[in-house]
PDB file of N, CA and C in Angstrom:
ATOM      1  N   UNK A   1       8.587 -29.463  -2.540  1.00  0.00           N
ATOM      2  CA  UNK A   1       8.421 -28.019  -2.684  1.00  0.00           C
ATOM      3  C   UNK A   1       8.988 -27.329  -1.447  1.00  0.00           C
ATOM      4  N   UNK A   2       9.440 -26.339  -1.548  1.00  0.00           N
ATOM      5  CA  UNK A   2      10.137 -25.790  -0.813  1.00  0.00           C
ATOM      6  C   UNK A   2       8.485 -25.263   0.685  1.00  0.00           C
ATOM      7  N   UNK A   3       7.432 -25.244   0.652  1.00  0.00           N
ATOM      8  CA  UNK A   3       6.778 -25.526   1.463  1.00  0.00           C
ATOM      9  C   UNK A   3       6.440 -26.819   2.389  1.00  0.00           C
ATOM     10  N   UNK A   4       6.786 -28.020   1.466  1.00  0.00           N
ATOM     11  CA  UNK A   4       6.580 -29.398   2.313  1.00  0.00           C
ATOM     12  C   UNK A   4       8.009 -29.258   3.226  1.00  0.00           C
ATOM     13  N   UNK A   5       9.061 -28.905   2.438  1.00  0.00           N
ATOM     14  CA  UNK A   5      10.323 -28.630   2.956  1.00  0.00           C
ATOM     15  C   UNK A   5      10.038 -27.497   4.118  1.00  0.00           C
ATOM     16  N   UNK A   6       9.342 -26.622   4.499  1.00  0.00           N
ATOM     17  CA  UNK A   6       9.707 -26.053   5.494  1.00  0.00           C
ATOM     18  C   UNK A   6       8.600 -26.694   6.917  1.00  0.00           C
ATOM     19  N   UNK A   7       7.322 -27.203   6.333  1.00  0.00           N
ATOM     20  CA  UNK A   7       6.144 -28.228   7.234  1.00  0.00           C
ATOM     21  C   UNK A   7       7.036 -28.831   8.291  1.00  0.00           C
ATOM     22  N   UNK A   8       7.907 -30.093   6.724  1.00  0.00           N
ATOM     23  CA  UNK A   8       8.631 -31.274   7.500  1.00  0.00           C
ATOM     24  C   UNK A   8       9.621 -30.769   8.715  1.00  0.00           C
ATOM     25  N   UNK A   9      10.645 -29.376   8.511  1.00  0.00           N
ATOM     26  CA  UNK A   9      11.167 -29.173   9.141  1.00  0.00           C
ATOM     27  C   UNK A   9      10.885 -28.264  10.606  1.00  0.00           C
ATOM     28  N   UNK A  10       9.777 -27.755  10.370  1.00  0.00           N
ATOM     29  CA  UNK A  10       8.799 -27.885  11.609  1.00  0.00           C
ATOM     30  C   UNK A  10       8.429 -29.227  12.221  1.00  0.00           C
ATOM     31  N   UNK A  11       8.334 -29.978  11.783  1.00  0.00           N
ATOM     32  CA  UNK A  11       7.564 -31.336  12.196  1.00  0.00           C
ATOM     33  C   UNK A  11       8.724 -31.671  13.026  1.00  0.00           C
ATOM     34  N   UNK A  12       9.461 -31.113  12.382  1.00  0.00           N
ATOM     35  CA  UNK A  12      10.813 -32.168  13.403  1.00  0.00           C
ATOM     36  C   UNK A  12      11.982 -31.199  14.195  1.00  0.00           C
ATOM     37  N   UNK A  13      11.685 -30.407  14.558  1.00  0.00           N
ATOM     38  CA  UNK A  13      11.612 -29.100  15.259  1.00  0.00           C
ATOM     39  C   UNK A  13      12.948 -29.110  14.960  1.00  0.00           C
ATOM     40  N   UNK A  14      13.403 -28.545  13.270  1.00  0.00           N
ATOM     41  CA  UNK A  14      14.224 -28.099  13.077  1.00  0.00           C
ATOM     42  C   UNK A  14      14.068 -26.564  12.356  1.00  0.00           C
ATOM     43  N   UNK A  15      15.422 -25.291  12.492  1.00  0.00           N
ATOM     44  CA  UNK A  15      15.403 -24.542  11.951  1.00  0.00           C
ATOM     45  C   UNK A  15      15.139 -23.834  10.708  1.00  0.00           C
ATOM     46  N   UNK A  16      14.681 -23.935  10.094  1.00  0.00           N
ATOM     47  CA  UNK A  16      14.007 -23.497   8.519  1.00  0.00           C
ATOM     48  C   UNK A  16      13.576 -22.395   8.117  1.00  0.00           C
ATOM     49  N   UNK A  17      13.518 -21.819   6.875  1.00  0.00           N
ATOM     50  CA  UNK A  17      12.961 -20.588   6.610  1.00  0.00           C
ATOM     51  C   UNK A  17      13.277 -20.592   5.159  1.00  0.00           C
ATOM     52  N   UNK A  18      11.948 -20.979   4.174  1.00  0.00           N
ATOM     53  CA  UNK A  18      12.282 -20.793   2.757  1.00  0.00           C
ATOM     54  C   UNK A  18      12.478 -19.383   2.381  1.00  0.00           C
ATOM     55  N   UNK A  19      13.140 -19.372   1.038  1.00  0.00           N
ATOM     56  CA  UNK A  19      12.990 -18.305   0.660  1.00  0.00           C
ATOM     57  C   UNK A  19      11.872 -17.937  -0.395  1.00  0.00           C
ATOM     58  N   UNK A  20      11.074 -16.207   0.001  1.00  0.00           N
ATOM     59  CA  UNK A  20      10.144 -16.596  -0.467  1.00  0.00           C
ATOM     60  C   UNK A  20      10.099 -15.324  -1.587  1.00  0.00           C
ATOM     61  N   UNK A  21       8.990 -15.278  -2.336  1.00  0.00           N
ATOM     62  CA  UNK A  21       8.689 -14.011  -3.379  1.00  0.00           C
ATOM     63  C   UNK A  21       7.795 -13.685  -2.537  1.00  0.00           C
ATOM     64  N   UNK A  22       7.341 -12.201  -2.960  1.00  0.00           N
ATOM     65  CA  UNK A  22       5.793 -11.565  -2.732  1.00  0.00           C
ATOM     66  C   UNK A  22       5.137 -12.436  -2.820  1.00  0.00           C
ATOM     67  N   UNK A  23       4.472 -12.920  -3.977  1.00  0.00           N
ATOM     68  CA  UNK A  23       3.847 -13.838  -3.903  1.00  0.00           C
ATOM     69  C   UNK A  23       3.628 -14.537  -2.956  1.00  0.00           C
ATOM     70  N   UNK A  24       4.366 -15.521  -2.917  1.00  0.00           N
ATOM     71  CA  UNK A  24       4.363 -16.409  -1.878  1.00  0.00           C
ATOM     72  C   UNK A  24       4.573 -15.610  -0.620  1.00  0.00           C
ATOM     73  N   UNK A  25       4.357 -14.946   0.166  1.00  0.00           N
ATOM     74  CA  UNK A  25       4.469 -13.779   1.036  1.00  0.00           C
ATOM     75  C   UNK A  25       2.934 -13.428   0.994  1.00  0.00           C
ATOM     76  N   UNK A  26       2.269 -12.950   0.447  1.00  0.00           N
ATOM     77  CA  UNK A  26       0.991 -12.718  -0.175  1.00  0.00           C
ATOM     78  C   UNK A  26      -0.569 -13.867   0.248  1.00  0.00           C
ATOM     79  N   UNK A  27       0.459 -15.060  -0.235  1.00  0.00           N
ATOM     80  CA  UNK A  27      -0.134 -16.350  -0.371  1.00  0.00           C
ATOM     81  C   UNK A  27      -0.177 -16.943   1.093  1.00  0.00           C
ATOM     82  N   UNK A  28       0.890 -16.315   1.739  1.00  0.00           N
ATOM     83  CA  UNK A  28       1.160 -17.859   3.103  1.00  0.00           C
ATOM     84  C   UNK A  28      -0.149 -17.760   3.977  1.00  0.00           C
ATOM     85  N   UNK A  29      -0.220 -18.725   4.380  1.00  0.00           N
ATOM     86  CA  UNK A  29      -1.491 -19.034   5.688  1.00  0.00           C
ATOM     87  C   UNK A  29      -1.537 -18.562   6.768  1.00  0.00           C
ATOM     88  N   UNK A  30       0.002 -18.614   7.294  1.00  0.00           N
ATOM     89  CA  UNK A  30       0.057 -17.946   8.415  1.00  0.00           C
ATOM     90  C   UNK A  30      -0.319 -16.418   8.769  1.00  0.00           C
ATOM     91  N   UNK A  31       0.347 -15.582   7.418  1.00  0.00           N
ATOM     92  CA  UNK A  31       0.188 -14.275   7.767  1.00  0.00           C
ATOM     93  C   UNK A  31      -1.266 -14.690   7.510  1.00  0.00           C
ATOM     94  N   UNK A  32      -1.737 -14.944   6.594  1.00  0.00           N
ATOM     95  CA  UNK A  32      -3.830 -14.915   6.103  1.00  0.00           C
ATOM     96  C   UNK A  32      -4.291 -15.022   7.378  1.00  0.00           C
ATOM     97  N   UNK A  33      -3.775 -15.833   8.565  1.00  0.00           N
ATOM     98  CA  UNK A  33      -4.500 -16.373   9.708  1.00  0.00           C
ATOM     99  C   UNK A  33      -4.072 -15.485  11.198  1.00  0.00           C
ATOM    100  N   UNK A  34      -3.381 -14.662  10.876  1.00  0.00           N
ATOM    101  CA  UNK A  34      -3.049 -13.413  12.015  1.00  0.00           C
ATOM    102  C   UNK A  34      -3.752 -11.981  11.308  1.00  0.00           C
ATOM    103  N   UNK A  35      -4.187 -12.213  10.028  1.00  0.00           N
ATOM    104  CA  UNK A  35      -5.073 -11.111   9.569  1.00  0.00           C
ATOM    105  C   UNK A  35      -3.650  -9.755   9.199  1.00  0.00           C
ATOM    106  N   UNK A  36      -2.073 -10.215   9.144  1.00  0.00           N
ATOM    107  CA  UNK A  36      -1.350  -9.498   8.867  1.00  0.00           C
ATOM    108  C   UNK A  36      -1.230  -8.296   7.861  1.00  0.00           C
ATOM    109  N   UNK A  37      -2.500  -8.421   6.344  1.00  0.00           N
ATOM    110  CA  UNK A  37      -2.859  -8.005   5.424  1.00  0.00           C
ATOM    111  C   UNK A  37      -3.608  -7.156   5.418  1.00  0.00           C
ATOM    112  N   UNK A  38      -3.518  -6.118   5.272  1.00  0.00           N
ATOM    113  CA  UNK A  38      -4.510  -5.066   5.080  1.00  0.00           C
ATOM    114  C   UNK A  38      -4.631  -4.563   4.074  1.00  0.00           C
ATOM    115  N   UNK A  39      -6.365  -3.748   3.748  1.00  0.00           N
ATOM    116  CA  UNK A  39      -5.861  -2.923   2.592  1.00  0.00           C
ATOM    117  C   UNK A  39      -6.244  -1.651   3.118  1.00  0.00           C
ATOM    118  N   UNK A  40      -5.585  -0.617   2.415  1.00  0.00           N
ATOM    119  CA  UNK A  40      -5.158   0.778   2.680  1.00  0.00           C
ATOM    120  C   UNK A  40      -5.421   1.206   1.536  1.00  0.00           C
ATOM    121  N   UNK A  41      -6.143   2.595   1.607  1.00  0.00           N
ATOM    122  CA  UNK A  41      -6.305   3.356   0.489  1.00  0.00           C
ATOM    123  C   UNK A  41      -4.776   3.867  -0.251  1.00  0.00           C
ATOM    124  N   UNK A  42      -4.734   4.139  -1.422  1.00  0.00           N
ATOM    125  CA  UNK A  42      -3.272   5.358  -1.916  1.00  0.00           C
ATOM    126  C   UNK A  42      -4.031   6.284  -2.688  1.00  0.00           C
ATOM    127  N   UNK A  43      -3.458   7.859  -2.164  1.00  0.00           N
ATOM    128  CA  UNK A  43      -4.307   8.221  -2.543  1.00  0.00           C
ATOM    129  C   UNK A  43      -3.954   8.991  -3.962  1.00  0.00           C
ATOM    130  N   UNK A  44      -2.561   8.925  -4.123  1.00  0.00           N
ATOM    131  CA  UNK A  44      -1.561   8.887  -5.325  1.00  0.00           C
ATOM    132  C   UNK A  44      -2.363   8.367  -6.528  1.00  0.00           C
ATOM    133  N   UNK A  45      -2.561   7.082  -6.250  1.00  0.00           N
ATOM    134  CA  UNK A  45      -2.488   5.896  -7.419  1.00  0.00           C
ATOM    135  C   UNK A  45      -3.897   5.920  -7.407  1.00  0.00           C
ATOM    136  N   UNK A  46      -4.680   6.071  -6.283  1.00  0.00           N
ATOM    137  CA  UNK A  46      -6.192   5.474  -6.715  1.00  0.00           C
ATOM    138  C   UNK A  46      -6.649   4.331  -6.542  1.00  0.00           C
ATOM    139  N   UNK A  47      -7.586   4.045  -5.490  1.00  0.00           N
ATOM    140  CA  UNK A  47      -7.744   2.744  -5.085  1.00  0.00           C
ATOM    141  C   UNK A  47      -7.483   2.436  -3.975  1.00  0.00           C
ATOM    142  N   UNK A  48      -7.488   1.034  -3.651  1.00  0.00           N
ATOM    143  CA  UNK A  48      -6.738   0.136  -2.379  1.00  0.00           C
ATOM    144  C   UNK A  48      -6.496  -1.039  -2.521  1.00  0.00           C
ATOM    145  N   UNK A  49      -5.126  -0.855  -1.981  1.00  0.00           N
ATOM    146  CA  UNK A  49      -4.220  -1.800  -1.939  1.00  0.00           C
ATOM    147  C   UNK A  49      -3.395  -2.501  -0.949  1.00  0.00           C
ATOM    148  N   UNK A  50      -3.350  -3.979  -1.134  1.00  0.00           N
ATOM    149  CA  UNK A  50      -3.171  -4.809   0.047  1.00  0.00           C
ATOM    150  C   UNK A  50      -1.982  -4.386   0.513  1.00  0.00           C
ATOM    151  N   UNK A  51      -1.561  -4.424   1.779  1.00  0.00           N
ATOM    152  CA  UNK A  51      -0.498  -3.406   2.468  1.00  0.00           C
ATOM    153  C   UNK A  51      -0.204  -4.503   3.455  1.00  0.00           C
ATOM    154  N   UNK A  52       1.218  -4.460   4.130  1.00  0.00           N
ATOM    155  CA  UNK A  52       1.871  -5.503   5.192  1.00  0.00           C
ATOM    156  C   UNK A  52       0.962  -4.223   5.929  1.00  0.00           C
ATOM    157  N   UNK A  53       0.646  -5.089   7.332  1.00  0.00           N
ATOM    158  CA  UNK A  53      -0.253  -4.274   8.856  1.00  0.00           C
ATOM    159  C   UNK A  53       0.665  -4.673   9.547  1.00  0.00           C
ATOM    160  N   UNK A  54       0.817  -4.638  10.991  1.00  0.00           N
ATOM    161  CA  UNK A  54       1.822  -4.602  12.089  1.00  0.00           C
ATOM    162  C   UNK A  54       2.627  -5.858  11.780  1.00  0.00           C
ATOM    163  N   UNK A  55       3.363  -5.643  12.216  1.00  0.00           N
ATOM    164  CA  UNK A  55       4.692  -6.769  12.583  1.00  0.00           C
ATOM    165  C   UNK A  55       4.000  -7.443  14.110  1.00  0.00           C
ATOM    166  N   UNK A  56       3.856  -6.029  14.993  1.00  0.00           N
ATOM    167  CA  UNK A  56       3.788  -7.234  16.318  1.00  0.00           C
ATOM    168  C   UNK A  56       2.212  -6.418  16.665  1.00  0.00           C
ATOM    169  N   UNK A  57       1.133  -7.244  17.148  1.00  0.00           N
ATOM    170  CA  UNK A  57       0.016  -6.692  17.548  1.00  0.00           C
ATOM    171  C   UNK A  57       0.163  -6.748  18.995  1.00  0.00           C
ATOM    172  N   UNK A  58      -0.578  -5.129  19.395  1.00  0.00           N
ATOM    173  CA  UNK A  58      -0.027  -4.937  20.801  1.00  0.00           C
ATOM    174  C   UNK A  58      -1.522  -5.255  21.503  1.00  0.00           C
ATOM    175  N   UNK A  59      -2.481  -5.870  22.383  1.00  0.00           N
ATOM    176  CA  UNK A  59      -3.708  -5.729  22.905  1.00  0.00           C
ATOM    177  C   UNK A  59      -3.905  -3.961  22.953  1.00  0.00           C
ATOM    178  N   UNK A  60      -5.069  -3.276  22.722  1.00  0.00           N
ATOM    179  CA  UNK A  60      -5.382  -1.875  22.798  1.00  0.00           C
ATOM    180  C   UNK A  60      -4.818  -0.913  22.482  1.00  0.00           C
ATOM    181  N   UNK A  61      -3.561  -1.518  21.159  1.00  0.00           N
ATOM    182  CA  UNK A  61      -3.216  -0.185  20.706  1.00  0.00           C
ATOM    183  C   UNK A  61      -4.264  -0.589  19.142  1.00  0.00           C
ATOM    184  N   UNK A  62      -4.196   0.870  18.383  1.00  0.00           N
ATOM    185  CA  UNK A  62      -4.608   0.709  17.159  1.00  0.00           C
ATOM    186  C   UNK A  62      -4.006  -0.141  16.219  1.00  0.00           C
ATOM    187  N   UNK A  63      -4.591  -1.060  15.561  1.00  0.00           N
ATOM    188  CA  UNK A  63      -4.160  -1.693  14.064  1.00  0.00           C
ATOM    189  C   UNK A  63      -3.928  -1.697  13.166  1.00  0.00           C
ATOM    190  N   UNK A  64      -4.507  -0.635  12.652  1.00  0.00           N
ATOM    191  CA  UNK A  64      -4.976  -0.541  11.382  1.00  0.00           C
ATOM    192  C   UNK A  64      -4.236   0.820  10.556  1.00  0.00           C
ATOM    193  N   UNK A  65      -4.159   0.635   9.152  1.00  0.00           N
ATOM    194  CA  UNK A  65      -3.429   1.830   8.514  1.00  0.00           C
ATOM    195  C   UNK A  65      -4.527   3.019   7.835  1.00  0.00           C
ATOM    196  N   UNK A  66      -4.685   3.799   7.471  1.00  0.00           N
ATOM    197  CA  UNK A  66      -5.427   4.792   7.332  1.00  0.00           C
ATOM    198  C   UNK A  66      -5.093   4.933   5.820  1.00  0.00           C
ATOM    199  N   UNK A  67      -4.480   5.201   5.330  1.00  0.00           N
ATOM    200  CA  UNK A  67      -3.651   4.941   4.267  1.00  0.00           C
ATOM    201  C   UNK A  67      -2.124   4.935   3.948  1.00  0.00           C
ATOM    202  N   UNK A  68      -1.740   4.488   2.322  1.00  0.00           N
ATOM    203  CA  UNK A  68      -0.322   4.227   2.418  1.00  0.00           C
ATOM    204  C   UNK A  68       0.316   5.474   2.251  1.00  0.00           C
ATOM    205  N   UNK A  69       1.749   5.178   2.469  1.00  0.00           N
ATOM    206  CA  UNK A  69       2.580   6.762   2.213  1.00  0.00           C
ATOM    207  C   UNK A  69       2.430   7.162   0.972  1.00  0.00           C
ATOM    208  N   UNK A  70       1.814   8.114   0.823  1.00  0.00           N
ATOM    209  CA  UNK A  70       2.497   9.065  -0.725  1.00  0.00           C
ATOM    210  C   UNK A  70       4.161   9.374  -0.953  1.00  0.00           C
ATOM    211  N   UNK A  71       3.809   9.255  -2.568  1.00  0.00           N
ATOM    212  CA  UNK A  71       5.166   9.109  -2.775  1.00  0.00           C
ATOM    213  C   UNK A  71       5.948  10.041  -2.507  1.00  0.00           C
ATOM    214  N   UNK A  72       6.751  10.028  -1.638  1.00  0.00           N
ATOM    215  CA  UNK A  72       8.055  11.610  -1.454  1.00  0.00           C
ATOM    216  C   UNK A  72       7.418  12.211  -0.007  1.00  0.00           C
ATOM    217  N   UNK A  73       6.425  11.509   0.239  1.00  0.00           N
ATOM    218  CA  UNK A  73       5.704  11.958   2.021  1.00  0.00           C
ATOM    219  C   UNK A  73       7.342  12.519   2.889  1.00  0.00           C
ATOM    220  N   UNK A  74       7.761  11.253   3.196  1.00  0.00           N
ATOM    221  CA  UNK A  74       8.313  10.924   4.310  1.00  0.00           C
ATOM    222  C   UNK A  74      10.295  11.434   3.601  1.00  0.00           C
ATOM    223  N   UNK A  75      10.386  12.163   2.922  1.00  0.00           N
ATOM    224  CA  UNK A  75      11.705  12.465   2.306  1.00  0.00           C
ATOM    225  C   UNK A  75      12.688  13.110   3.114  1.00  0.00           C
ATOM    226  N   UNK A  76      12.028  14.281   3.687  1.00  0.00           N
ATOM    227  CA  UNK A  76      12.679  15.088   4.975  1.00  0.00           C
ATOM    228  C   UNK A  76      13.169  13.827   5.914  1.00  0.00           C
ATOM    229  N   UNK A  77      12.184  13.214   6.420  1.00  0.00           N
ATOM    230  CA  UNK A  77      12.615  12.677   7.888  1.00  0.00           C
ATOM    231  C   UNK A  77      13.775  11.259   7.261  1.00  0.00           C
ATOM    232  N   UNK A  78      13.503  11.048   6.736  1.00  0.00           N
ATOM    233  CA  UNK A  78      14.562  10.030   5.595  1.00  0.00           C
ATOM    234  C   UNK A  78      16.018  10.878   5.082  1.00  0.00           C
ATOM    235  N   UNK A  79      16.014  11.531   4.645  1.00  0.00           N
ATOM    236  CA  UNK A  79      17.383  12.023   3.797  1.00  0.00           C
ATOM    237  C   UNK A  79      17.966  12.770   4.477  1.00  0.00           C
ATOM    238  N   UNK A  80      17.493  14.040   5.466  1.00  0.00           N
ATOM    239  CA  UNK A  80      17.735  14.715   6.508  1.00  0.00           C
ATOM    240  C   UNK A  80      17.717  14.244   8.222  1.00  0.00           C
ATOM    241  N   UNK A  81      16.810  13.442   8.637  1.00  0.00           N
ATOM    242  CA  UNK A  81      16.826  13.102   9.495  1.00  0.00           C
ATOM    243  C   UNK A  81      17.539  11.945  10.081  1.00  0.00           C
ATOM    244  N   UNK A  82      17.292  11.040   9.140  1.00  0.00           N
ATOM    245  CA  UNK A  82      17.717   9.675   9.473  1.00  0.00           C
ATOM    246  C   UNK A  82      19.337   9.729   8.182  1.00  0.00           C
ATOM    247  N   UNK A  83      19.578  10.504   7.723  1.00  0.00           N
ATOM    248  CA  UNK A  83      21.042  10.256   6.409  1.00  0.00           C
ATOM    249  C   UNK A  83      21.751  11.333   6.937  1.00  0.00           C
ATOM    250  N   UNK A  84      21.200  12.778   7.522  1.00  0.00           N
ATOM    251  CA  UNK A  84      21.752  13.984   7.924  1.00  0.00           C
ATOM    252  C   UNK A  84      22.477  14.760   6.538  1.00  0.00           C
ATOM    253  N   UNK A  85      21.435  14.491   5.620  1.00  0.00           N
ATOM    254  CA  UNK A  85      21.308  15.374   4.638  1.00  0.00           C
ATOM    255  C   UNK A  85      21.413  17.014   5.040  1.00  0.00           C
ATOM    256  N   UNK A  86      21.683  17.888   4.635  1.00  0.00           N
ATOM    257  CA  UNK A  86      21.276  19.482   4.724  1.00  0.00           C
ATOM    258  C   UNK A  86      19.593  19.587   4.266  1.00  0.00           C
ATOM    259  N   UNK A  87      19.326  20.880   4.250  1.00  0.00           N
ATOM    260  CA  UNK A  87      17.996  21.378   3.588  1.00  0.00           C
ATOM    261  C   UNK A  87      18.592  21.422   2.116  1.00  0.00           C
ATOM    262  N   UNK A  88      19.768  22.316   2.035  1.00  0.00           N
ATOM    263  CA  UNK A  88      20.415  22.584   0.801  1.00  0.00           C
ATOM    264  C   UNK A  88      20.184  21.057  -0.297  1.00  0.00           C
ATOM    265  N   UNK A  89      20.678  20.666   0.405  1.00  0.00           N
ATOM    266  CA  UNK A  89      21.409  19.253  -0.214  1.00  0.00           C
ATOM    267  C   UNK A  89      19.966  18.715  -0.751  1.00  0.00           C
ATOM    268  N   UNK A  90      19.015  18.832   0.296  1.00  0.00           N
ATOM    269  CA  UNK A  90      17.677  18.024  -0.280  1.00  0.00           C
ATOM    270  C   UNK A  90      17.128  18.567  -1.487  1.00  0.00           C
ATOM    271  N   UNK A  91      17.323  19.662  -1.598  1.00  0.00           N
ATOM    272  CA  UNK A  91      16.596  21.049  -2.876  1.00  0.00           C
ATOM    273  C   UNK A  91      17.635  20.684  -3.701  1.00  0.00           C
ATOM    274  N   UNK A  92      18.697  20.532  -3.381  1.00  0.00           N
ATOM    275  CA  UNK A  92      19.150  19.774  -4.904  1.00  0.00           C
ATOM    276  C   UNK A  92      19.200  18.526  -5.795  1.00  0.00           C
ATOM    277  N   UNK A  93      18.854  17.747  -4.775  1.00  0.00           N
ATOM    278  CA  UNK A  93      18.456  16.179  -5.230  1.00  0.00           C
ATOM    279  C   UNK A  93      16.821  16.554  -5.799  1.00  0.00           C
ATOM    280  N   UNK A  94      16.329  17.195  -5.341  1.00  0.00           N
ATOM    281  CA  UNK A  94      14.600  17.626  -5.763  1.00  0.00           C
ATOM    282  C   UNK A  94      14.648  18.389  -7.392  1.00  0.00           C
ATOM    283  N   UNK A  95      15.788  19.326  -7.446  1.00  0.00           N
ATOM    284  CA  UNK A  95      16.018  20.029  -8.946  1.00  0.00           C
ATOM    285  C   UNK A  95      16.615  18.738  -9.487  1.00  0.00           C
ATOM    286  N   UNK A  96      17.270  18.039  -9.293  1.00  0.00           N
ATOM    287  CA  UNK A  96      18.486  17.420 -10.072  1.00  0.00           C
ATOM    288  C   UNK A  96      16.932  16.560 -10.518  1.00  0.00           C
ATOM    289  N   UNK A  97      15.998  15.816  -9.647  1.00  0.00           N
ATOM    290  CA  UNK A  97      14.710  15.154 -10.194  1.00  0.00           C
ATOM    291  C   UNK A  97      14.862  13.480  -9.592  1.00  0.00           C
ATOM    292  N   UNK A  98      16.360  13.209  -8.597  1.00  0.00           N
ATOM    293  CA  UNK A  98      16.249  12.339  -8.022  1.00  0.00           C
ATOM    294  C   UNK A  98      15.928  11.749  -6.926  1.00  0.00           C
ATOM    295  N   UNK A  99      15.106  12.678  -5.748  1.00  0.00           N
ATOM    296  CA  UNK A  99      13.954  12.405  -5.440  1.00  0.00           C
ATOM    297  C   UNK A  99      12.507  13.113  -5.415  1.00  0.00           C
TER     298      UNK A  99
END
């Protein structure tokens, strides 16, 4: 299995990295055992739901997520900020209904 396959190649301190699904992403031990998983409210959808938590944990900063993004939250700083969209340009992707 492509898990004994990545053990062994730890064992023998070679380079490896299966490829994985959510699932298996979901499933692994390692993240389960750094507590990488969180759940986060949405407040969209209703409920809570298991959410990736930090990449790197810093000693005394905060951890934890408050909740997940709503959908279309973060659109400005995305399409305009980070693409250098116009305002214009965004109000028309918003009429047109594609974002």
């Amino acid at each position: 299995t492509s898990d004994e396959l990545y053990e062994e190649a730890l064992a023998r301190g070679l380079t490896l990295c299966p490829v994985t699904t959510p699932s298996d992403l979901v499933a692994n031990p390692h993240l389960a055992a750094r507590n990488f998983w969180v759940h986060v409210a949405h407040d969209n959808l209703g409920g809570t739901f298991k959410y990736p938590g930090p990449a790197v944990k810093v000693p005394g900063q905060r951890q934890d997520w408050q909740r997940a993004p709503l959908v279309g939250e973060h659109n400005r700083e995305i399409w305009q900020d980070e693409l250098g969209l116009t305002s214009d340009q965004l109000v028309l992707l918003k009429e047109a209904g594609a974002i």
